[in-house]
N, C-alpha and C. Protein backbone atom coordinates (compact mmCIF):
# COMPACT_ATOMS: atom_id res chain seq x y z
N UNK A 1 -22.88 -13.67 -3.97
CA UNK A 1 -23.40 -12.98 -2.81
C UNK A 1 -24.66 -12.21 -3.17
N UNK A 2 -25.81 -12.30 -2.26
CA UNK A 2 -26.86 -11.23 -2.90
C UNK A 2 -26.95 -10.21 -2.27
N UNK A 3 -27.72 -9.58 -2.82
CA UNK A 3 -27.63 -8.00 -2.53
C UNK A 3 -28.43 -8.16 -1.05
N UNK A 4 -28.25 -6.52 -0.29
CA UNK A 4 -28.50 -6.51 0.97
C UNK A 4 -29.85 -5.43 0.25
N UNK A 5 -30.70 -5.84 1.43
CA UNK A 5 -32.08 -4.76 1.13
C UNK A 5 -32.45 -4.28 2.05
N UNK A 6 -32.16 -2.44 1.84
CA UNK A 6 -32.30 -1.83 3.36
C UNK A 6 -33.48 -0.90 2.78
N UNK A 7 -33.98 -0.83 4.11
CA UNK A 7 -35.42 -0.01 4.00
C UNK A 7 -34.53 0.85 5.71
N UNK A 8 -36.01 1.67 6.33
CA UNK A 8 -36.28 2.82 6.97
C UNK A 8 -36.79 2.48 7.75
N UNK A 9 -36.81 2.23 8.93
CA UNK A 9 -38.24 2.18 10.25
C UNK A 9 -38.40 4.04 10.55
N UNK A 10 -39.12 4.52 10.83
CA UNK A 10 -38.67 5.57 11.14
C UNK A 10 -38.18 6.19 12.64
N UNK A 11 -37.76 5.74 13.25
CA UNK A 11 -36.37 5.81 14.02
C UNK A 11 -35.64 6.15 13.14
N UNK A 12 -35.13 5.74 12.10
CA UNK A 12 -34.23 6.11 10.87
C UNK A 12 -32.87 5.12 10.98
N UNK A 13 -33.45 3.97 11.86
CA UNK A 13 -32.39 2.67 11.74
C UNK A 13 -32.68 1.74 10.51
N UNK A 14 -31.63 1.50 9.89
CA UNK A 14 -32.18 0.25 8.59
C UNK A 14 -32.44 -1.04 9.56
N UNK A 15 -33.37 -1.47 8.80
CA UNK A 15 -34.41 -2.41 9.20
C UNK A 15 -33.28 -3.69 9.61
N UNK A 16 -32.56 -3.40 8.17
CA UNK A 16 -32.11 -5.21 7.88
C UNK A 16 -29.97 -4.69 8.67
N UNK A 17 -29.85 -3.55 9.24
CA UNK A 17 -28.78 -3.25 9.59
C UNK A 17 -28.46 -3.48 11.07
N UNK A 18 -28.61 -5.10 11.51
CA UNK A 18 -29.03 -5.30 12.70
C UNK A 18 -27.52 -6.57 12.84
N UNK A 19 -27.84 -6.97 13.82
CA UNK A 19 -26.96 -8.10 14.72
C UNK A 19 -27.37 -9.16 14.37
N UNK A 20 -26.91 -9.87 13.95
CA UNK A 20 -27.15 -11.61 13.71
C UNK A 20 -26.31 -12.22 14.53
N UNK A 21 -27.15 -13.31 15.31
CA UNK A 21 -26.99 -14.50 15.99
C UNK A 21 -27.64 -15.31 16.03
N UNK A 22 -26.75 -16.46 16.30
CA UNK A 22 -27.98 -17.98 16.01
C UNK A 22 -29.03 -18.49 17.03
N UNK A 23 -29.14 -19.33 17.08
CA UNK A 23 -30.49 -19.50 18.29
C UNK A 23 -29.65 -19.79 18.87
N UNK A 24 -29.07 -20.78 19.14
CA UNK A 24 -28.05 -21.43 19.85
C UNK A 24 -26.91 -20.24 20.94
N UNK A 25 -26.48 -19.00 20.21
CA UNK A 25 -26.12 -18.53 20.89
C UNK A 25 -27.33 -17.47 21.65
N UNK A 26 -28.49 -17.42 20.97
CA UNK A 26 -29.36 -16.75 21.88
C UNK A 26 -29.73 -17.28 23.37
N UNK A 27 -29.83 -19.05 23.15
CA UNK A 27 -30.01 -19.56 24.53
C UNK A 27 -28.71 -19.52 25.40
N UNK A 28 -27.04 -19.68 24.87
CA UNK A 28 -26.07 -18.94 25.74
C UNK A 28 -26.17 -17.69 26.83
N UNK A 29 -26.99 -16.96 25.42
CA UNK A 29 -26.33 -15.35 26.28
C UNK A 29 -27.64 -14.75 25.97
N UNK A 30 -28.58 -15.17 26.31
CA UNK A 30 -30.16 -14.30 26.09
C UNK A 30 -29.71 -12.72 26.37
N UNK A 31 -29.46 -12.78 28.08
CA UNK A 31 -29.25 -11.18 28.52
C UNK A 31 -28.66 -10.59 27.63
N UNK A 32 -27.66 -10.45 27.36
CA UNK A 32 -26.64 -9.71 26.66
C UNK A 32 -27.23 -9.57 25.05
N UNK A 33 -27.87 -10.42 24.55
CA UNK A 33 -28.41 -10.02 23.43
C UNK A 33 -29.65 -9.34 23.23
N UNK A 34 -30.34 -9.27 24.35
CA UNK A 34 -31.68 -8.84 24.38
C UNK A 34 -31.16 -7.20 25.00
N UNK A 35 -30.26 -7.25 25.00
CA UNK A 35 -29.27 -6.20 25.39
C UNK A 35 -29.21 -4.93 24.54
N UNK A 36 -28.73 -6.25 23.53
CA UNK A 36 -28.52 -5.79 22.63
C UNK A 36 -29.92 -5.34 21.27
N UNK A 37 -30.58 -5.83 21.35
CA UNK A 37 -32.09 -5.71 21.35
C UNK A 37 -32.82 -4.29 21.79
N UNK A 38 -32.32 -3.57 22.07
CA UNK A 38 -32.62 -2.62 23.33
C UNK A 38 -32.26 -1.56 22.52
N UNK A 39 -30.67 -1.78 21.55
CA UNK A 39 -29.93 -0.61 20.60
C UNK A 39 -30.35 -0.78 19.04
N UNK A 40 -30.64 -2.09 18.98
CA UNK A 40 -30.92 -2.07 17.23
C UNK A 40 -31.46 -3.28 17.01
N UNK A 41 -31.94 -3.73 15.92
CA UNK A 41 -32.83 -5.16 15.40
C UNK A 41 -31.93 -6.37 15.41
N UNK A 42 -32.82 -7.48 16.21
CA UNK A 42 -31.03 -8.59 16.56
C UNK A 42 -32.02 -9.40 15.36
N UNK A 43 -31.11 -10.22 14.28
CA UNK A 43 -31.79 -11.29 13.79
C UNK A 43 -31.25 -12.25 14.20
N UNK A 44 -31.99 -13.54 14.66
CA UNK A 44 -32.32 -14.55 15.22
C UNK A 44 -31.64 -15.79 13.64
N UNK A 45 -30.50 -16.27 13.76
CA UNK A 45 -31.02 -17.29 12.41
C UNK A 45 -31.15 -18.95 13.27
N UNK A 46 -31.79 -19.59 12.74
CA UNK A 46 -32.22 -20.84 12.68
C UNK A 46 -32.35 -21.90 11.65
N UNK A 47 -31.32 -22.52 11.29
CA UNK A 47 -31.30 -23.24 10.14
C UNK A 47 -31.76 -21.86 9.01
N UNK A 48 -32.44 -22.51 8.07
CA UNK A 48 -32.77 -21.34 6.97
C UNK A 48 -33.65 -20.42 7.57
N UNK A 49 -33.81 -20.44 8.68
CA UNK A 49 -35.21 -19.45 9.34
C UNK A 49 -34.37 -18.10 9.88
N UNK A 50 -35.12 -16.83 9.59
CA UNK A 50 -34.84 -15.76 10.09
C UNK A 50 -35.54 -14.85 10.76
N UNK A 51 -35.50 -14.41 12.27
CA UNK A 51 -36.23 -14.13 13.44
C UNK A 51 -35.68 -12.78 13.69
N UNK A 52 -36.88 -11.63 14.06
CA UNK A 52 -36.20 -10.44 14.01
C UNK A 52 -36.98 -10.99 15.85
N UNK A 53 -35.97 -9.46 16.68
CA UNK A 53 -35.88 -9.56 17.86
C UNK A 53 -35.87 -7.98 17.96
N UNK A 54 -36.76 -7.21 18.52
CA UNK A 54 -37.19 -5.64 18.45
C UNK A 54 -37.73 -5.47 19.63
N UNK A 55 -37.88 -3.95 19.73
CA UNK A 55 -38.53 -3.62 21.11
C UNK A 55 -39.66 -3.39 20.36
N UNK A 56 -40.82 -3.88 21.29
CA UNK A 56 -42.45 -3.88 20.96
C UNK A 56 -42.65 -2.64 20.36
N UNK A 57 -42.36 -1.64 20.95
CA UNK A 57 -42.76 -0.30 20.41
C UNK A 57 -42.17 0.08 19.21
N UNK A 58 -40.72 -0.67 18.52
CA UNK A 58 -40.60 -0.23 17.56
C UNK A 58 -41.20 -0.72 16.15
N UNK A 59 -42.00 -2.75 16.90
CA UNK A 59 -42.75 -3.42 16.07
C UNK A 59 -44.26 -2.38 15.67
N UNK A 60 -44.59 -1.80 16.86
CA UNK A 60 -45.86 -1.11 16.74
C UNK A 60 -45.70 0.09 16.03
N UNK A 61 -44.88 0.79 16.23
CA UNK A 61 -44.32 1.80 15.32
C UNK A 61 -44.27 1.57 13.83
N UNK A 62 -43.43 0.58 13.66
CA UNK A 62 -43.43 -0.32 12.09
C UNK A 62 -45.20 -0.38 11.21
N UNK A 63 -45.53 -0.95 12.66
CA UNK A 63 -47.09 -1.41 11.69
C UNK A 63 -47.70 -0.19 11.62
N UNK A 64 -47.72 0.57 12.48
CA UNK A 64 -49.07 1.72 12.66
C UNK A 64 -48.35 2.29 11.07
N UNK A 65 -47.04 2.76 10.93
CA UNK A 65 -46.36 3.04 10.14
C UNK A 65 -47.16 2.66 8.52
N UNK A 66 -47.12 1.18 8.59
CA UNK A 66 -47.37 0.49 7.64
C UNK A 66 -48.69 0.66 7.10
N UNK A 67 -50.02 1.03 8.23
CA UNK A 67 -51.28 1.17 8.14
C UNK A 67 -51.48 2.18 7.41
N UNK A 68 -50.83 3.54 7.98
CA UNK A 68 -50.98 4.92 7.44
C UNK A 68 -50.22 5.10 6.41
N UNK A 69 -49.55 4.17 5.47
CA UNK A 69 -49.21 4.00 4.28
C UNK A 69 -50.03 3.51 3.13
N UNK A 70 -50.60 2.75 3.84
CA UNK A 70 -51.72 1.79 3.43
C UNK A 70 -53.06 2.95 2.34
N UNK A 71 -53.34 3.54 4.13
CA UNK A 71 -54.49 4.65 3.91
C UNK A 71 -54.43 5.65 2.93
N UNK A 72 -53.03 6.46 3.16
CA UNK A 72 -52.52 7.31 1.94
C UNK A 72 -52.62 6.92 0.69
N UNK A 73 -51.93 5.58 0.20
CA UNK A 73 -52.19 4.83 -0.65
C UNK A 73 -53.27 4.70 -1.27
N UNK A 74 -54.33 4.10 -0.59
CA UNK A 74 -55.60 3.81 -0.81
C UNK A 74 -56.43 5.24 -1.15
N UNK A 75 -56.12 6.48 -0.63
CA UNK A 75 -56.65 7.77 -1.38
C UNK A 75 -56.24 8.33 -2.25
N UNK A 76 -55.26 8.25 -2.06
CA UNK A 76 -54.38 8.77 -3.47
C UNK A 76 -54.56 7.98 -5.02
N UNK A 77 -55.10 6.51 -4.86
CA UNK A 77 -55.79 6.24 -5.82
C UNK A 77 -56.98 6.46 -5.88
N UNK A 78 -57.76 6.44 -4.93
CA UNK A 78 -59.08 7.00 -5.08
C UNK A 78 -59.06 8.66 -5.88
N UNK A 79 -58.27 9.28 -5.40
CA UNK A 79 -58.25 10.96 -5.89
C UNK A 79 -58.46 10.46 -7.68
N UNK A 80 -57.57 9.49 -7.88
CA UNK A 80 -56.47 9.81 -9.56
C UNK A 80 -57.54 8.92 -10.02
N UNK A 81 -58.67 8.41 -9.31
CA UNK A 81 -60.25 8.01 -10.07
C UNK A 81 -60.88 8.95 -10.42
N UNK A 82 -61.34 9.74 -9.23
CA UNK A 82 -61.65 10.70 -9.48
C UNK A 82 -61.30 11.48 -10.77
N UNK A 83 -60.50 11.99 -10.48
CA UNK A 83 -59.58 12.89 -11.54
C UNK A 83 -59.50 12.17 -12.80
N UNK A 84 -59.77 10.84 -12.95
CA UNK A 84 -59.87 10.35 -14.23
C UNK A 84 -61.41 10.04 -14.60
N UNK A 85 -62.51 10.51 -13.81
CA UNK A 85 -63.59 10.98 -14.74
C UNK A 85 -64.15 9.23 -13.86
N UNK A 86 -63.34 8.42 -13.28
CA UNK A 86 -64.22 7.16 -13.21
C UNK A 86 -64.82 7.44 -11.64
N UNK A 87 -66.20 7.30 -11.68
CA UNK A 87 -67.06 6.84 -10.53
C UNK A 87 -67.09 6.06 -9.44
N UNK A 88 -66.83 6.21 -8.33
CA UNK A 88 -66.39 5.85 -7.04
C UNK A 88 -67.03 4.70 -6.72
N UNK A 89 -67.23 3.83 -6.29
CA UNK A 89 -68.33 3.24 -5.76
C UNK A 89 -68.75 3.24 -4.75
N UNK A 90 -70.29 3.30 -4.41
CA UNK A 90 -70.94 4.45 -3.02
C UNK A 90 -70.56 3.46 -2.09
N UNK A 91 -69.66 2.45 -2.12
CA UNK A 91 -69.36 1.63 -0.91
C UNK A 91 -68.03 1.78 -0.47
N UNK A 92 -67.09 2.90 -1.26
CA UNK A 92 -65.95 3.10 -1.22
C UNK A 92 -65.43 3.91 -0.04
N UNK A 93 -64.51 3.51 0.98
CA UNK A 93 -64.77 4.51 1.96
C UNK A 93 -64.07 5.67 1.32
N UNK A 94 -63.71 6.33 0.46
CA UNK A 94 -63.71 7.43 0.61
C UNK A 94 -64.33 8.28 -0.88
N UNK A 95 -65.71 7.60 -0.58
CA UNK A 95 -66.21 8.25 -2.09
C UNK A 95 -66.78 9.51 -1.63
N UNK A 96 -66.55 10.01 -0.13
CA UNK A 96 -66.72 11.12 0.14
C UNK A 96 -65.70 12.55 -0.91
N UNK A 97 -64.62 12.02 -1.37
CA UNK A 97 -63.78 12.71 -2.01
C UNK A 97 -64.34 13.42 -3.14
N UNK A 98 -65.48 12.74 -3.82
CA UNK A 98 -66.34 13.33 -5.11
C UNK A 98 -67.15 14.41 -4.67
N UNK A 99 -67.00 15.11 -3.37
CA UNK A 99 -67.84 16.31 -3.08
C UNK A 99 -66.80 17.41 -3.40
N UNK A 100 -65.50 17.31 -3.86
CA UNK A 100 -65.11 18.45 -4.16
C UNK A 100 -64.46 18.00 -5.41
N UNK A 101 -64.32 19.74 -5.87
CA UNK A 101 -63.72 20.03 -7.32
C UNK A 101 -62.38 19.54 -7.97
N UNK A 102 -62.08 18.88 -8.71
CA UNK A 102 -60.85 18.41 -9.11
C UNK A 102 -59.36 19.36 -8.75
N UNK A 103 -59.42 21.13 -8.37
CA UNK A 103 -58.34 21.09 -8.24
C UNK A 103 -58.26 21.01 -6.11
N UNK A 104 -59.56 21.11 -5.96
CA UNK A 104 -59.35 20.76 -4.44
C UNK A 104 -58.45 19.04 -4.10
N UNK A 105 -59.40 18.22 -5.06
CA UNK A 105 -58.98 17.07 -5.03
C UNK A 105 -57.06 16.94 -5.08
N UNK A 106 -56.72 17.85 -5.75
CA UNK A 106 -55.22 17.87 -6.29
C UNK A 106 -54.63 18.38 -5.02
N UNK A 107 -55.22 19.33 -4.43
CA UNK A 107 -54.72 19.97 -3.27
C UNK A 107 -54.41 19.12 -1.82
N UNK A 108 -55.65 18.06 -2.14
CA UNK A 108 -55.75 17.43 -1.16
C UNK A 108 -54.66 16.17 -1.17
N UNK A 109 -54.61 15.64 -2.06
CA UNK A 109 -53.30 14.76 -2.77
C UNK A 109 -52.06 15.61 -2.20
N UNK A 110 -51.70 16.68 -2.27
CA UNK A 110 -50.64 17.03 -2.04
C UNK A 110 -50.49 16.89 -0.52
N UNK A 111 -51.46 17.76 0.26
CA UNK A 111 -51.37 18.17 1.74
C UNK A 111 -50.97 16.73 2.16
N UNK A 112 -52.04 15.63 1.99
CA UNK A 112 -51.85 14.21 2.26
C UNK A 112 -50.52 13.57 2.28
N UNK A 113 -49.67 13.86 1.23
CA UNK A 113 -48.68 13.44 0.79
C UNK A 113 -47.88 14.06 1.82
N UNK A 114 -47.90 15.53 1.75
CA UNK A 114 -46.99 16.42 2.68
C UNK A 114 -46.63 15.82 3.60
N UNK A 115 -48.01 15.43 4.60
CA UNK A 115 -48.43 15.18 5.60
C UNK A 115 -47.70 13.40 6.20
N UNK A 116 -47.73 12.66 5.39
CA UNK A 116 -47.27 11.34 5.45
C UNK A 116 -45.91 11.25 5.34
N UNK A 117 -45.38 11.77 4.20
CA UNK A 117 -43.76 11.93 4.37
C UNK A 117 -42.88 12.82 5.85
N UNK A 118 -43.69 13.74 6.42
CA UNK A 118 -43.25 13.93 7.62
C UNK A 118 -43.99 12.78 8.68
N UNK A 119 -44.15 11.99 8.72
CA UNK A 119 -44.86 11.26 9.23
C UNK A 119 -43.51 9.88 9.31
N UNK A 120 -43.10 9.66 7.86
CA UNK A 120 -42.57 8.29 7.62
C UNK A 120 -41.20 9.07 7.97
N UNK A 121 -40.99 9.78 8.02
CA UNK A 121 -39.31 10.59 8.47
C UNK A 121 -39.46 10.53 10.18
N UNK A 122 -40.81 10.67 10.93
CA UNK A 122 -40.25 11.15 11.93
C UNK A 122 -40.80 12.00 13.15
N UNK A 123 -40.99 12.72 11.87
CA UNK A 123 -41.38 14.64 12.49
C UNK A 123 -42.43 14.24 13.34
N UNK A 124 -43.52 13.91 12.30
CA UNK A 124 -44.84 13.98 13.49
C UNK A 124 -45.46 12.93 13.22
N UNK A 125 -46.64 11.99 14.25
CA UNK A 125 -46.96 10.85 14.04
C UNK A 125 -48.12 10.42 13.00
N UNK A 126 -48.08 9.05 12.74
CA UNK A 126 -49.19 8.67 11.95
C UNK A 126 -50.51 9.40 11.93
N UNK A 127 -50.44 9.52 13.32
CA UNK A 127 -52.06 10.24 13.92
C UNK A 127 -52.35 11.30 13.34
N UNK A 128 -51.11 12.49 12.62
CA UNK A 128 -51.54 13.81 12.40
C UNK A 128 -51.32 12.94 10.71
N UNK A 129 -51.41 12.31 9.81
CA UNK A 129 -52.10 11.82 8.84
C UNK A 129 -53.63 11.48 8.88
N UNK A 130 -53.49 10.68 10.27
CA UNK A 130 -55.56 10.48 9.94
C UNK A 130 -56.18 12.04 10.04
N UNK A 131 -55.54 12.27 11.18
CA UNK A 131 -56.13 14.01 11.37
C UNK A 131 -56.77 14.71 10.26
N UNK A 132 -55.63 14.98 8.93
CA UNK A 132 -55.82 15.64 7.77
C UNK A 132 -56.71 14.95 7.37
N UNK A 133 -56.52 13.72 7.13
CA UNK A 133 -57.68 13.37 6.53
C UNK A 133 -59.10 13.59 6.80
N UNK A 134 -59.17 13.56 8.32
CA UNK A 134 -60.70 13.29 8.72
C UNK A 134 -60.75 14.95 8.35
N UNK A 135 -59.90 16.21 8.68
CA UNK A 135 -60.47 17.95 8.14
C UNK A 135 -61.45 17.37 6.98
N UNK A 136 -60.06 16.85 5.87
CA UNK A 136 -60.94 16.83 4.39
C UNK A 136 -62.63 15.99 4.71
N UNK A 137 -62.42 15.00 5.47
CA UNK A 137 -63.61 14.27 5.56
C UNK A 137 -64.70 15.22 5.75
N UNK A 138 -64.43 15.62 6.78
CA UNK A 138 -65.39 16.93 7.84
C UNK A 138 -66.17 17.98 6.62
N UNK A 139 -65.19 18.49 5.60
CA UNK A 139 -65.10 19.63 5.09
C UNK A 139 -66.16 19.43 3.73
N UNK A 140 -65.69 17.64 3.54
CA UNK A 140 -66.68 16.71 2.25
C UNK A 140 -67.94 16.96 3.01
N UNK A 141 -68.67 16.58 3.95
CA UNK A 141 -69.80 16.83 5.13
C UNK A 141 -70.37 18.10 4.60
N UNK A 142 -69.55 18.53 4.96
CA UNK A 142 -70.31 20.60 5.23
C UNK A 142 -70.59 21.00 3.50
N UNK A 143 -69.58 20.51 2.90
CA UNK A 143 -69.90 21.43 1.14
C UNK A 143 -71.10 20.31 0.71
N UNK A 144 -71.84 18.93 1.45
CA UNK A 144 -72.76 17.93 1.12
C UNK A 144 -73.69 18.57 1.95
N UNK A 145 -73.71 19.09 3.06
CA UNK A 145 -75.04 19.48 3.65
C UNK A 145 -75.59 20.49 3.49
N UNK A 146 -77.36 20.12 3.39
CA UNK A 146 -78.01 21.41 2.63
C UNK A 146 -78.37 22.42 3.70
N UNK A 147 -77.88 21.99 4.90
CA UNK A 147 -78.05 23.42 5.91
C UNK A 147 -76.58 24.12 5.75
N UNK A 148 -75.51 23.80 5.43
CA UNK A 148 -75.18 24.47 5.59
C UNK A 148 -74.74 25.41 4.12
N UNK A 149 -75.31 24.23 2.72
CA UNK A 149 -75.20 25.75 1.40
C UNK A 149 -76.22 26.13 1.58
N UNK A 150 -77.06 26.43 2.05
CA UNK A 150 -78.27 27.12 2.29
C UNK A 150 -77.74 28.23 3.14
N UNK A 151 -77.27 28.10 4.22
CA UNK A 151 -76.52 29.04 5.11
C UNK A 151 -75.44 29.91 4.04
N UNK A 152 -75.11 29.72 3.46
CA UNK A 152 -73.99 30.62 2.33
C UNK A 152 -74.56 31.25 1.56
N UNK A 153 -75.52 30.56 0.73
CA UNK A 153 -76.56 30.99 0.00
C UNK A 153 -77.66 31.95 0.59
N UNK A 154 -78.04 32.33 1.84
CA UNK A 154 -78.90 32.87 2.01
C UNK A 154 -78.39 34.50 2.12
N UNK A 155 -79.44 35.05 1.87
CA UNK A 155 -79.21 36.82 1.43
C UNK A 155 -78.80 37.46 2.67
N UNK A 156 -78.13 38.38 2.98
CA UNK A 156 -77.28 38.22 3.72
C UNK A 156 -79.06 39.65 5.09
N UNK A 157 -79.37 39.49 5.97
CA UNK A 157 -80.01 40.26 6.83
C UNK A 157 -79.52 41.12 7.90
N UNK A 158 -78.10 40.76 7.92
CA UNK A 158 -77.38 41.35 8.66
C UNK A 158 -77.95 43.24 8.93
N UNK A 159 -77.78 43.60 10.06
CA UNK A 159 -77.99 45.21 10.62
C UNK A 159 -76.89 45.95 10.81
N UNK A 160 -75.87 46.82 10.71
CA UNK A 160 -75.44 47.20 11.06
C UNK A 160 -74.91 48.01 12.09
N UNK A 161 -74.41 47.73 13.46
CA UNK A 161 -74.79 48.35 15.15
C UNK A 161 -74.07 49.61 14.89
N UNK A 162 -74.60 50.07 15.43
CA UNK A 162 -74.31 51.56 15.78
C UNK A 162 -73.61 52.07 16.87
N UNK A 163 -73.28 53.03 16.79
CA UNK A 163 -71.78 53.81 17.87
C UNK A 163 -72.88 53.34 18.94
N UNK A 164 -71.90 52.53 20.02
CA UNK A 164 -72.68 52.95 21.29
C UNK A 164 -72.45 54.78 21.46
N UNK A 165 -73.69 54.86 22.87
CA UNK A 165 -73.98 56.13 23.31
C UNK A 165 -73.18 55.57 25.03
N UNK A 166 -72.17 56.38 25.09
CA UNK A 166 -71.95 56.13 26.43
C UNK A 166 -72.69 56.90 27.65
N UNK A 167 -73.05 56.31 28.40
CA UNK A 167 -73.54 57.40 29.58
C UNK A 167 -72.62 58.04 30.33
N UNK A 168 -72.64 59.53 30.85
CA UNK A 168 -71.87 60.05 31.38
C UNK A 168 -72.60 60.55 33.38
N UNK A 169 -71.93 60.20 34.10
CA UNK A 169 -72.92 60.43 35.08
C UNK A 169 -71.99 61.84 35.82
N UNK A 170 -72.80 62.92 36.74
CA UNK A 170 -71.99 63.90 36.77
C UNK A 170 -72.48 63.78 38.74
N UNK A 171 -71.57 63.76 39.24
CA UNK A 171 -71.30 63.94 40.70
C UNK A 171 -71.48 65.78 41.15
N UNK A 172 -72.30 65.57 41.59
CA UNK A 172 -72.73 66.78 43.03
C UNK A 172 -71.93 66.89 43.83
């Protein structure tokens, strides 16, 4: 017998912990299985072929899922380049990451991480992963532009205002 291999959608149903039926009885009783379709993942078998049967939104869920795994992925090795002294390549999308200091970089690895594991549980969606990311993006921008270290850098001219004087008016 081989082993069973369960993973997570995040719904928090196992993927592979679904209903099996054959085609044959799918063309019987479509309704009732698409029914069933509705509560958990029906697999479809067909000779050696195996057909998952899901609600669209939980296929789209799966992938967007899968994307923003992807992305995390893909920075989190970019960071541990960084951090290992090797050079980004300026075609890399996120060689924006080399505008900050190695323990920002570490910081940012973490939040990211934070950020995705409530993400793959549940809590909150893929979307508030790109989110974080694009801050850090935003934030790579501003510590790269020379208006705005120039703006930090400049001596400060500020005046200090003074007590207002209130007027007092006196009635006759």
């Amino acid at each position: 017998m081989g082993r069973i291999l369960r993973a997570r959608m995040t719904t928090a149903q196992p993927v592979f912990d679904d209903v099996i039926v054959s085609a044959t009885a799918l063309n019987r009783r479509s309704g009732e299985i698409l029914d069933q379709a509705l509560e958990k993942c029906v697999t479809i078998m067909r000779n050696d072929q195996a057909f998952a049967l899901l609600r669209r939104e939980q296929a789209a869920e799966m992938t967007n899922l899968l994307r923003c795994a992807q992305q995390v992925l893909d920075l989190i090795h970019a960071i541990d380049l960084v951090r290992s002294a090797v050079a980004l390549d300026a075609g890399n999308e996120f060689e924006w990451i080399t505008a900050f200091p190695l323990g920002d970089l570490k910081e940012m690895a973490e939040e990211v991480y934070e950020i995705y594991a409530r993400a793959r549980s549940g809590e909150v969606s893929p979307e508030a992963v790109d989110a974080v990311i694009h801050e850090w993006q935003e934030s790579a921008w501003a510590v790269r532009s020379p208006e705005v270290r120039s703006a930090f850098e400049a001596l400060s001219d500020e005046v200090p205002l003074t007590e207002p004087i209130l007027a007092t008016t006196t009635r006759e």
